[in-house]
C-alpha atoms as a PDB file:
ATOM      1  CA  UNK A   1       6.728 -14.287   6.362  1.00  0.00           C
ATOM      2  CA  UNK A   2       7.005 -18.055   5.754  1.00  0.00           C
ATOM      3  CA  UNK A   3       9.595 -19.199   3.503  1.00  0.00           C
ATOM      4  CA  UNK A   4       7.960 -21.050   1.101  1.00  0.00           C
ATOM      5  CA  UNK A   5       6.183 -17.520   0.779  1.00  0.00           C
ATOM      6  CA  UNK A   6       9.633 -15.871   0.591  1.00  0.00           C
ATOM      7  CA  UNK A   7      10.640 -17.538  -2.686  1.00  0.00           C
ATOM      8  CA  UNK A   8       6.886 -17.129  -4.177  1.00  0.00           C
ATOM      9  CA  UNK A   9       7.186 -13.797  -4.110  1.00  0.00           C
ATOM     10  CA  UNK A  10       9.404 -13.337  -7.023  1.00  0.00           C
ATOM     11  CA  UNK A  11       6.178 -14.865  -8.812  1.00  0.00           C
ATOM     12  CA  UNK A  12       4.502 -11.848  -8.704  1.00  0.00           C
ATOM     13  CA  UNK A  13       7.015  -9.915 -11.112  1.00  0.00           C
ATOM     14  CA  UNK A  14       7.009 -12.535 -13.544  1.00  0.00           C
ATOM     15  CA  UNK A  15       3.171 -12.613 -13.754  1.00  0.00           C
ATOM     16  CA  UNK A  16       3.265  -8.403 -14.084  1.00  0.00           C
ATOM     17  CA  UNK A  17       5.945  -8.574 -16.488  1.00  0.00           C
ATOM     18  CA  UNK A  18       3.922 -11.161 -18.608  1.00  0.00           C
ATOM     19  CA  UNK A  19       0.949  -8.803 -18.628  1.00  0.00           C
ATOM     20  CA  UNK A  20       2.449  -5.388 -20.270  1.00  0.00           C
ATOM     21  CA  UNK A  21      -0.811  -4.290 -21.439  1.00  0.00           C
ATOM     22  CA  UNK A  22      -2.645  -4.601 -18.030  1.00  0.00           C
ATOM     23  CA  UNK A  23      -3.759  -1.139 -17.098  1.00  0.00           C
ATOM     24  CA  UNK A  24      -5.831   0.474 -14.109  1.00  0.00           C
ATOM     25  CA  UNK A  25      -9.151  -1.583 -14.667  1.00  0.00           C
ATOM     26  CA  UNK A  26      -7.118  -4.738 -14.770  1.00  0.00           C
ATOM     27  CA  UNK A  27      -5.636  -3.340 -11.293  1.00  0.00           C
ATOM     28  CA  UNK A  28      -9.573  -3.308 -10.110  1.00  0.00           C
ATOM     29  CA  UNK A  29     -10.446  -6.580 -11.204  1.00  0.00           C
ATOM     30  CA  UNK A  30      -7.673  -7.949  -9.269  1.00  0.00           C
ATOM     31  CA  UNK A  31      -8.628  -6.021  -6.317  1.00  0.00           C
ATOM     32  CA  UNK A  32     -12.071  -7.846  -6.820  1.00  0.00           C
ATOM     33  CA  UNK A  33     -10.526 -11.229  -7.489  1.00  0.00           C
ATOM     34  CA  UNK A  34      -8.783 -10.818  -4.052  1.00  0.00           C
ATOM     35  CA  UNK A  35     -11.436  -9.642  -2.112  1.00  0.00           C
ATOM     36  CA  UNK A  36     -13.787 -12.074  -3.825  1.00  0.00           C
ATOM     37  CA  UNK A  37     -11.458 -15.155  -2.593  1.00  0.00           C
ATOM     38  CA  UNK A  38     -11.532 -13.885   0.401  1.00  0.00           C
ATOM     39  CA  UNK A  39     -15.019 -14.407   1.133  1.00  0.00           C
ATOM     40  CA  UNK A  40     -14.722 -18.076  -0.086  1.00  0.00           C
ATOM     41  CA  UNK A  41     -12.189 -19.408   2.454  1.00  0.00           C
ATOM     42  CA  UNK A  42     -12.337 -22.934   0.514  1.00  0.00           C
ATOM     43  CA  UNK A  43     -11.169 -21.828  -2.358  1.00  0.00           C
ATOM     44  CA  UNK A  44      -8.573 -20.209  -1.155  1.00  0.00           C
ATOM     45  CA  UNK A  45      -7.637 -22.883   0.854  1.00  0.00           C
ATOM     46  CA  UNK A  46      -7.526 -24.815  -2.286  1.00  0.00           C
ATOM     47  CA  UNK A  47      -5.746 -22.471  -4.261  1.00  0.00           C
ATOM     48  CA  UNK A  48      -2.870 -22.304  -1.447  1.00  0.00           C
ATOM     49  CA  UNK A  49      -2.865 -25.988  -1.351  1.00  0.00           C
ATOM     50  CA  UNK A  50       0.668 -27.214  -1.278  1.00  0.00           C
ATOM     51  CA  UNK A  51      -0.356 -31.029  -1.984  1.00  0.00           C
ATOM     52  CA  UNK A  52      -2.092 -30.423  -5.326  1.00  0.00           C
ATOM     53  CA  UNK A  53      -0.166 -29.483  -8.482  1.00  0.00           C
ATOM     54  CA  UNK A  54       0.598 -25.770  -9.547  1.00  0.00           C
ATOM     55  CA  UNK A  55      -1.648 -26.848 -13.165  1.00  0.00           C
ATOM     56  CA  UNK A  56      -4.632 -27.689 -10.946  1.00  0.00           C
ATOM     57  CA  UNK A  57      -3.857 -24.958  -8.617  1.00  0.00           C
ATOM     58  CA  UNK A  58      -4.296 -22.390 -11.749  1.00  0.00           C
ATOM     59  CA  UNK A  59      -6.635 -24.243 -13.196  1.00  0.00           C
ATOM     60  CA  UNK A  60      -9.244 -23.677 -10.354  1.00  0.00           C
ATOM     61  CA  UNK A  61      -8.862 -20.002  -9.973  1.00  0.00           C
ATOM     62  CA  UNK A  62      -9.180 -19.449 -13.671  1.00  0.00           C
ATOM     63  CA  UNK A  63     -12.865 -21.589 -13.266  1.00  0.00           C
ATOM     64  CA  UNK A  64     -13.577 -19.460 -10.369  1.00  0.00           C
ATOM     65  CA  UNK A  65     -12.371 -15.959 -11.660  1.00  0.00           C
ATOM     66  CA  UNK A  66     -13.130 -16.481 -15.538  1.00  0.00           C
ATOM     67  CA  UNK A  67     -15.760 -13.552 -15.223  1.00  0.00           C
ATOM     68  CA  UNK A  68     -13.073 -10.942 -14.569  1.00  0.00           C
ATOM     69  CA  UNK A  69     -10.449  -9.803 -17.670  1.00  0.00           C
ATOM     70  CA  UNK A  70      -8.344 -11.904 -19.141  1.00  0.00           C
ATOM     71  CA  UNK A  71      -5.114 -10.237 -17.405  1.00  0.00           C
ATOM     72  CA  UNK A  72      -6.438 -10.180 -14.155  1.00  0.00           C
ATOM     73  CA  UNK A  73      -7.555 -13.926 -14.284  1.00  0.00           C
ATOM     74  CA  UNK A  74      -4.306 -14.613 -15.812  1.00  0.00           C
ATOM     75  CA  UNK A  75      -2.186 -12.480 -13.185  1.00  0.00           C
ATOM     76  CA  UNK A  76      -3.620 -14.569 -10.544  1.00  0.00           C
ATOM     77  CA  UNK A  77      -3.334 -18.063 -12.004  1.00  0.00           C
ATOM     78  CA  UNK A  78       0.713 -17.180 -12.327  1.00  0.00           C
ATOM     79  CA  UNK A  79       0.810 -16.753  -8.451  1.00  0.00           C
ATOM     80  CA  UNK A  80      -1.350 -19.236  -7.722  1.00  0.00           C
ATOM     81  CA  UNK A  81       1.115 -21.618  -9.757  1.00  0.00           C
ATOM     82  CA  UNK A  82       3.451 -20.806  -6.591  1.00  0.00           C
ATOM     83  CA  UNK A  83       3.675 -21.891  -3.405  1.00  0.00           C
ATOM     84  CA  UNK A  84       2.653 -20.239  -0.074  1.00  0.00           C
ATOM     85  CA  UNK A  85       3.076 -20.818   3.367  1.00  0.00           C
ATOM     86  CA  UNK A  86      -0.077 -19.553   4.309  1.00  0.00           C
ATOM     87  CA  UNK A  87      -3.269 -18.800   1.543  1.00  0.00           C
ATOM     88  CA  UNK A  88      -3.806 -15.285   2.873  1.00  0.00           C
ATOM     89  CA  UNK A  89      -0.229 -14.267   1.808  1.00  0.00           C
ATOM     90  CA  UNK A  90      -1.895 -15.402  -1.809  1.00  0.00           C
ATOM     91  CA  UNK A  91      -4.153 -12.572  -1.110  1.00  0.00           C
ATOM     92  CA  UNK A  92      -1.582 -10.098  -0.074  1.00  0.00           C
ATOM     93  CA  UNK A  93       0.054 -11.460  -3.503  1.00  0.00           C
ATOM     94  CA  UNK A  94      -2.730 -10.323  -5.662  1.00  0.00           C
ATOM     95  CA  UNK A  95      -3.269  -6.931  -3.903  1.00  0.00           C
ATOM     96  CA  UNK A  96       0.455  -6.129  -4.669  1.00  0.00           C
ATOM     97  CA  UNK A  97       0.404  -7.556  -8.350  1.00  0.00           C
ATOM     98  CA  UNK A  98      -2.851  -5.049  -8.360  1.00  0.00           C
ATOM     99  CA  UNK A  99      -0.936  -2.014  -6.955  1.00  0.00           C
ATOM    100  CA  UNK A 100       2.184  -2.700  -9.051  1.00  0.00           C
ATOM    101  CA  UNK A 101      -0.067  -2.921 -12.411  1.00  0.00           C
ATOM    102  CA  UNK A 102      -1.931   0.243 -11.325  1.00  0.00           C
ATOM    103  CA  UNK A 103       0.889   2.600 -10.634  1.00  0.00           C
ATOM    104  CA  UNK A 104       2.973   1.455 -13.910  1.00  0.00           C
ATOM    105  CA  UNK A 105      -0.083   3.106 -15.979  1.00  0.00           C
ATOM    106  CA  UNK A 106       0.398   6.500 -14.097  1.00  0.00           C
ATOM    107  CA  UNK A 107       2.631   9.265 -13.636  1.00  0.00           C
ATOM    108  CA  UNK A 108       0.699  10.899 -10.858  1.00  0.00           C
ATOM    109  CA  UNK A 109       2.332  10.786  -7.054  1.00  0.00           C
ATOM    110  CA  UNK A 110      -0.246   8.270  -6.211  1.00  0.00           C
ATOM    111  CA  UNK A 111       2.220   7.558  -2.730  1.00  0.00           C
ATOM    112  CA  UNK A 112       2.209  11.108  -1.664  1.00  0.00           C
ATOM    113  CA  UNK A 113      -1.811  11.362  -2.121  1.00  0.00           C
ATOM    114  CA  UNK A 114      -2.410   8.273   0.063  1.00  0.00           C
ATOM    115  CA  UNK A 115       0.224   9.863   2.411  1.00  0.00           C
ATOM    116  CA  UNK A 116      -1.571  12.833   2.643  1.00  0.00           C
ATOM    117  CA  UNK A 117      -4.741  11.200   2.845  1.00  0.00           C
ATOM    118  CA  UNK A 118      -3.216   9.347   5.572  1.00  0.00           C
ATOM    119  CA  UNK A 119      -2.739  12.131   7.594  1.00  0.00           C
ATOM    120  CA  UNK A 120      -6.026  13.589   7.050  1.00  0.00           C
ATOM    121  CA  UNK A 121      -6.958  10.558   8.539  1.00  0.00           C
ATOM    122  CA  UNK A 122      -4.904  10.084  11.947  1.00  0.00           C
ATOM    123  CA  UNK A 123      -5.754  13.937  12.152  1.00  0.00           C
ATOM    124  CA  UNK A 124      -9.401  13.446  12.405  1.00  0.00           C
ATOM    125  CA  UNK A 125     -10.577  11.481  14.997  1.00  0.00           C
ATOM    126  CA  UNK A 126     -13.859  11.061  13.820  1.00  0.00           C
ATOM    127  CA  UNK A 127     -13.454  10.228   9.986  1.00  0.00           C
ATOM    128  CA  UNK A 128     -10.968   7.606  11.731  1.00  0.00           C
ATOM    129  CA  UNK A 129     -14.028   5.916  13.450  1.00  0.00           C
ATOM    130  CA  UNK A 130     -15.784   6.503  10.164  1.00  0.00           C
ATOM    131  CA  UNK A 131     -13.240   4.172   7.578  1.00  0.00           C
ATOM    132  CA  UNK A 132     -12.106   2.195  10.127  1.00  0.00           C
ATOM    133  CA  UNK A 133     -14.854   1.674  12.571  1.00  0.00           C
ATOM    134  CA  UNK A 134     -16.996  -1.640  12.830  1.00  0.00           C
ATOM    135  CA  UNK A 135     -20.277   0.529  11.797  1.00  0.00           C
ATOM    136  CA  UNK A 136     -20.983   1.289   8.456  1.00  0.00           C
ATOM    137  CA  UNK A 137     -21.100  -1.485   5.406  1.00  0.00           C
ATOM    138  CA  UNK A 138     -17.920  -1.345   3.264  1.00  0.00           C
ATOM    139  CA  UNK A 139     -20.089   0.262   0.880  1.00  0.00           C
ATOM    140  CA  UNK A 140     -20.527   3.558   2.752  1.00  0.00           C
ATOM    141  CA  UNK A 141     -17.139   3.432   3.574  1.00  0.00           C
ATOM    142  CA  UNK A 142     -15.658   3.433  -0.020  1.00  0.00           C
ATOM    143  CA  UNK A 143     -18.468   6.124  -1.369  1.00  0.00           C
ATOM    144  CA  UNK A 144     -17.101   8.557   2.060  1.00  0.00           C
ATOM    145  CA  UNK A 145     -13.907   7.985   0.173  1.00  0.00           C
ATOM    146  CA  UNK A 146     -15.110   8.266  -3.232  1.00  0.00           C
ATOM    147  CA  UNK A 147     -17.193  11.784  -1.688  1.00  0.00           C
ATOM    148  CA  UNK A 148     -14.044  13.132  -0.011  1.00  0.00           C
ATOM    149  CA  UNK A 149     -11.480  12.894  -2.926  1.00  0.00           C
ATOM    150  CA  UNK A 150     -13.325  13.040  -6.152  1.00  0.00           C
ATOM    151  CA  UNK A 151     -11.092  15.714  -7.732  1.00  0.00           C
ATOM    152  CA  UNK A 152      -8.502  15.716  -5.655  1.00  0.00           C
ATOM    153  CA  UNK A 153      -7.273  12.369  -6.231  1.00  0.00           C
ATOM    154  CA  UNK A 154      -6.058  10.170  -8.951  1.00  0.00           C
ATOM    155  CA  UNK A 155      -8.006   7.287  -9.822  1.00  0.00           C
ATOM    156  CA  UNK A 156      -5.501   5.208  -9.763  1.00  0.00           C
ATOM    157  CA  UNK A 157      -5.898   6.926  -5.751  1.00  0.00           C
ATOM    158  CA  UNK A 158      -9.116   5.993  -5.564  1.00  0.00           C
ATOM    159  CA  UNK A 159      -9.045   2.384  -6.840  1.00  0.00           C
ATOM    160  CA  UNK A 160      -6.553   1.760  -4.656  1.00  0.00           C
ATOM    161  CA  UNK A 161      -8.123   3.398  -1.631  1.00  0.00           C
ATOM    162  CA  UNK A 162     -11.563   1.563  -2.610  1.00  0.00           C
ATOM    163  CA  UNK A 163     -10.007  -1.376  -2.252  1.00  0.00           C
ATOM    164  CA  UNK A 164      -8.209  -0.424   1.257  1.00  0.00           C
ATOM    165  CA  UNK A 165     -11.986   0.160   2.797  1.00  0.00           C
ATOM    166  CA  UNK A 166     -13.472  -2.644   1.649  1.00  0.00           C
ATOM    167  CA  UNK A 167     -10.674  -5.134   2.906  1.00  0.00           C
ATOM    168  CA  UNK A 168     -10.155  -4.175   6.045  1.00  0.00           C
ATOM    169  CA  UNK A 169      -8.518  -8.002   6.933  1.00  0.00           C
ATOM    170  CA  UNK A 170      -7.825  -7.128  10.794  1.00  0.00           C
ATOM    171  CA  UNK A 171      -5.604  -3.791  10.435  1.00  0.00           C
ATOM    172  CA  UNK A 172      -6.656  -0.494  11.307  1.00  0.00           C
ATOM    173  CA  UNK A 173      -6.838   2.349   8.621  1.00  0.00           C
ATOM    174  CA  UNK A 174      -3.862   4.154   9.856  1.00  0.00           C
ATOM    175  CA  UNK A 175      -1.755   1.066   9.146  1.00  0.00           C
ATOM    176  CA  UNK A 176      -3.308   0.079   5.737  1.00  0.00           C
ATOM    177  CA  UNK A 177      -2.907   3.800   4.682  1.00  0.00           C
ATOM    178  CA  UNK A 178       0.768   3.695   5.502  1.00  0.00           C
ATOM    179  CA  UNK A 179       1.224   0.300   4.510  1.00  0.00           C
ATOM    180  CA  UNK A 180      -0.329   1.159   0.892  1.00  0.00           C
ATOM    181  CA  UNK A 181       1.780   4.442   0.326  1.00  0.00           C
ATOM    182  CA  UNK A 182       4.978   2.432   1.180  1.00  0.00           C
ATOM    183  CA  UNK A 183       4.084  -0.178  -1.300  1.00  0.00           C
ATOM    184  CA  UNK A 184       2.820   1.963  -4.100  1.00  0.00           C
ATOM    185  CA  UNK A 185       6.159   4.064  -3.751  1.00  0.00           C
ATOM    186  CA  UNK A 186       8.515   0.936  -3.881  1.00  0.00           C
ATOM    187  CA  UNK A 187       6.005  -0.140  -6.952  1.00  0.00           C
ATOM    188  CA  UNK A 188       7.622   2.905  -8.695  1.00  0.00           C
ATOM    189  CA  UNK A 189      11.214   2.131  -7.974  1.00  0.00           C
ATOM    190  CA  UNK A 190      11.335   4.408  -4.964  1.00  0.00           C
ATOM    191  CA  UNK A 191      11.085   4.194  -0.982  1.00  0.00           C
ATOM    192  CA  UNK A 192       8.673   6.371   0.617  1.00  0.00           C
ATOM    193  CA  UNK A 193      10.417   9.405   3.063  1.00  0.00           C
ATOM    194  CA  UNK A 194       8.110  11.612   5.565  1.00  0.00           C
ATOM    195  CA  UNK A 195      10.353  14.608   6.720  1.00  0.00           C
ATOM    196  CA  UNK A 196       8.174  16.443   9.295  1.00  0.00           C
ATOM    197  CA  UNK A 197       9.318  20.147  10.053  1.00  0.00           C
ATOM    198  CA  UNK A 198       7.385  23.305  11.955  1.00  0.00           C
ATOM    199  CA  UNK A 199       8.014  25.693   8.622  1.00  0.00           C
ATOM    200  CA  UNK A 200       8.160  24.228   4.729  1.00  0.00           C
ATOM    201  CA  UNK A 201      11.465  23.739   3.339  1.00  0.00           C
ATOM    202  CA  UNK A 202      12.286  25.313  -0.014  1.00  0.00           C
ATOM    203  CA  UNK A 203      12.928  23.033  -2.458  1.00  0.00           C
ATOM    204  CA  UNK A 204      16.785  23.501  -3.505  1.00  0.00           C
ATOM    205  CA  UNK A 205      16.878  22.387   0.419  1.00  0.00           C
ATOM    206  CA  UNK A 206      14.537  19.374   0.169  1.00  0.00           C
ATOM    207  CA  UNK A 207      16.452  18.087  -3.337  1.00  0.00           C
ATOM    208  CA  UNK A 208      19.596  18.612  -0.670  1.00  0.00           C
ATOM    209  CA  UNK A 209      17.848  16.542   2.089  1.00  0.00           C
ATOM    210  CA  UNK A 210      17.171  14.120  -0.331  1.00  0.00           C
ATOM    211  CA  UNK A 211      20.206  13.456  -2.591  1.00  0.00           C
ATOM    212  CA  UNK A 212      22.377  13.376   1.028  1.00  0.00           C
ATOM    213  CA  UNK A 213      19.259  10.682   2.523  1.00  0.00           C
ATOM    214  CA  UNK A 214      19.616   8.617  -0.410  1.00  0.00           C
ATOM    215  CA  UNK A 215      23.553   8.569  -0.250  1.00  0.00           C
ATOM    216  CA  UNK A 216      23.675   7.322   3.098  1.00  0.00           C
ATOM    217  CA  UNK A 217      20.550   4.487   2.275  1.00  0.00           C
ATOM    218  CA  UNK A 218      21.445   3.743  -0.864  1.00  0.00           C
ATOM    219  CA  UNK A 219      18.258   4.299  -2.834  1.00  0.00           C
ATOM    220  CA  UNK A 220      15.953   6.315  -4.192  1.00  0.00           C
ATOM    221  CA  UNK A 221      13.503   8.270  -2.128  1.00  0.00           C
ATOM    222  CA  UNK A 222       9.757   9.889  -2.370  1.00  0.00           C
ATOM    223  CA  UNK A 223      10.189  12.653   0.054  1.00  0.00           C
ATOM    224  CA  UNK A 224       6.930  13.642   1.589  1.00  0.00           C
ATOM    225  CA  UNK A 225       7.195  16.937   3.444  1.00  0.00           C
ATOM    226  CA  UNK A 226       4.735  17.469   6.465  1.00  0.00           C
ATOM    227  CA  UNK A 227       4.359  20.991   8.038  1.00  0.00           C
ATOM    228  CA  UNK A 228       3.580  20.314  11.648  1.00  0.00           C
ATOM    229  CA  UNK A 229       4.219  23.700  14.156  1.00  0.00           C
ATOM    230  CA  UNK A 230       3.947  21.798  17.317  1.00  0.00           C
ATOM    231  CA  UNK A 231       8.015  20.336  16.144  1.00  0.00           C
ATOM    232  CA  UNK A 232       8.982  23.629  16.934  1.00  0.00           C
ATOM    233  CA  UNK A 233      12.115  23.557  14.385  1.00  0.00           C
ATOM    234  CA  UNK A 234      14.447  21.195  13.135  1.00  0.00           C
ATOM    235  CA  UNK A 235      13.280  18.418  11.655  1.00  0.00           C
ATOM    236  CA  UNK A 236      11.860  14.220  11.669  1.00  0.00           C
ATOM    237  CA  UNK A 237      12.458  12.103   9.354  1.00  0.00           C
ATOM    238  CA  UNK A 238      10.746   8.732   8.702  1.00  0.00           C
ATOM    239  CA  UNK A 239      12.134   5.858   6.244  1.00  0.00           C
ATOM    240  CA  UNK A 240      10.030   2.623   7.020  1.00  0.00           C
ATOM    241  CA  UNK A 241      10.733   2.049  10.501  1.00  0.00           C
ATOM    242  CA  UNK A 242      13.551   4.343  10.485  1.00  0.00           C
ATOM    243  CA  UNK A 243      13.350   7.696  12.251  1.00  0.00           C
ATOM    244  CA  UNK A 244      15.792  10.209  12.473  1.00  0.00           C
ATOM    245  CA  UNK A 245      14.007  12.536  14.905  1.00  0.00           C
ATOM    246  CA  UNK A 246      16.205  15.991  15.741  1.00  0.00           C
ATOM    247  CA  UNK A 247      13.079  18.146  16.062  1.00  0.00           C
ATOM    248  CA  UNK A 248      13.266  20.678  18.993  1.00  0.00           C
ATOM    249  CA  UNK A 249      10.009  19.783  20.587  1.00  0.00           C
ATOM    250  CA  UNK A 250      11.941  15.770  20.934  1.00  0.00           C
ATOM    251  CA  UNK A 251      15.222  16.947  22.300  1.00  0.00           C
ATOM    252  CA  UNK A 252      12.934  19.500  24.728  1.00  0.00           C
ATOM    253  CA  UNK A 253      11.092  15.747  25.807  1.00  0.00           C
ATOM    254  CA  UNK A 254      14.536  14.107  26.291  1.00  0.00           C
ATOM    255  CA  UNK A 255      15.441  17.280  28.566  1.00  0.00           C
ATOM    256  CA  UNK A 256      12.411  17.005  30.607  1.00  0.00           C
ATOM    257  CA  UNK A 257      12.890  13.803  30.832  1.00  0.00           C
ATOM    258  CA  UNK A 258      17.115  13.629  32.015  1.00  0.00           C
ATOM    259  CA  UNK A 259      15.480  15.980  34.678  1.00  0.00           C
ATOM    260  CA  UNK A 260      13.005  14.253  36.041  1.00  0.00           C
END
């Protein structure tokens, strides 16, 4: 992340926090006003423009956006006010304004059902191919999704996830899944927490697990509890690109391996 991005980014709270009324189809219409700049690379180029002013800068993408709602159109003027160092981190701007203005109209665990969604994914080799293959139009990708969740799934969920399929932008579905429930938990004041054992923990011991986790990080924590009998016992336990792993089936590899 470029610096000029860096201090942009504080841009995207004030142009939230100046939209209080923005709810979950204001969340879609910026997911459309980011995917839609995306398939005009001028404009974006001109919206990340460092040389022109930040009053011609929002000027333009409220002439190019005006069809979408007010908020939305306003949302993304704010941040394109700001400077970037590069004009896809404008779009990775507007997708987080999105999530952050989606989640703040919802108490469901929207985190913990992309999670799990997430590893229904990585699980299934074929559905895999499916949302994150090169076949298939974006279109057939978001109705699988649409097909596999209606029900099951908020829809703040499914907005979210719609939008996931139909930007791809060069990462595979296991990342943007993972990437998304991080974000959506830190949207909510909390940072996501996958604790992996062979046998569910009761929940007395998970509110334990959690209250000493957040002591030693020093914030609050989603926990996400995986079943997975193949650990054997003991436990993993993922913060971002933390892992605490003292499963049996790892310290088993690490034998294997001190032998070999």
């Amino acid at each position: 992340m470029g610096s000029a991005t860096s201090q942009a980014r504080a841009g995207i709270d004030e142009a939230v926090r100046a939209q209080p009324q923005a709810g979950l189809e204001d969340a879609r219409d910026l997911f459309r006003a980011s995917r839609a700049l995306e398939r005009s690379p001028q404009v974006l180029s001109s919206l990340g423009d460092p040389v022109s002013t930040p009053d011609s800068r929002a000027a333009l993408a409220q002439r190019v956006l005006g069809q979408l709602g007010g908020a939305a159109v306003s949302i993304v003027a704010h941040l394109a006010r700001q400077r970037w160092s590069e004009p896809v981190d404008l779009l990775a701007a507007i997708d987080e304004a999105a999530v952050r203005v989606a989640v703040r109209s919802t108490s469901d665990d929207v985190a913990g059902e992309i999670a799990s969604f997430g590893r229904i994914v990585s699980a299934d080799a074929q559905l895999e191919l499916a949302l994150g293959g090169l076949q298939g139009s974006v279109d057939e990708k978001a109705q699988l999704v649409q097909r596999l969740l209606a029900g099951r799934a908020s829809e703040t969920t499914l907005a979210i996830l719609d939008h996931l399929v139909r930007a791809p932008r060069g990462r595979r579905i296991g990342q943007r899944l993972r990437s998304a429930a991080t974000q959506v938990a830190a949207a909510a004041g909390r940072s996501l927490a996958t604790v992996t054992t062979a046998r569910e923990i009761p929940a007395d011991q998970l509110d334990r697990l959690r209250a000493g986790l957040e002591r030693q990080y020093g914030r609050t924590l989603q926990l996400q509890q995986v079943v997975d009998p193949a650990v054997l016992g003991g436990l993993r336990v993922s913060i971002g690109d933390d892992v605490i792993d003292g499963t049996v089936r790892s310290k088993l590899t690490d034998l294997r391996l001190s032998l070999a």
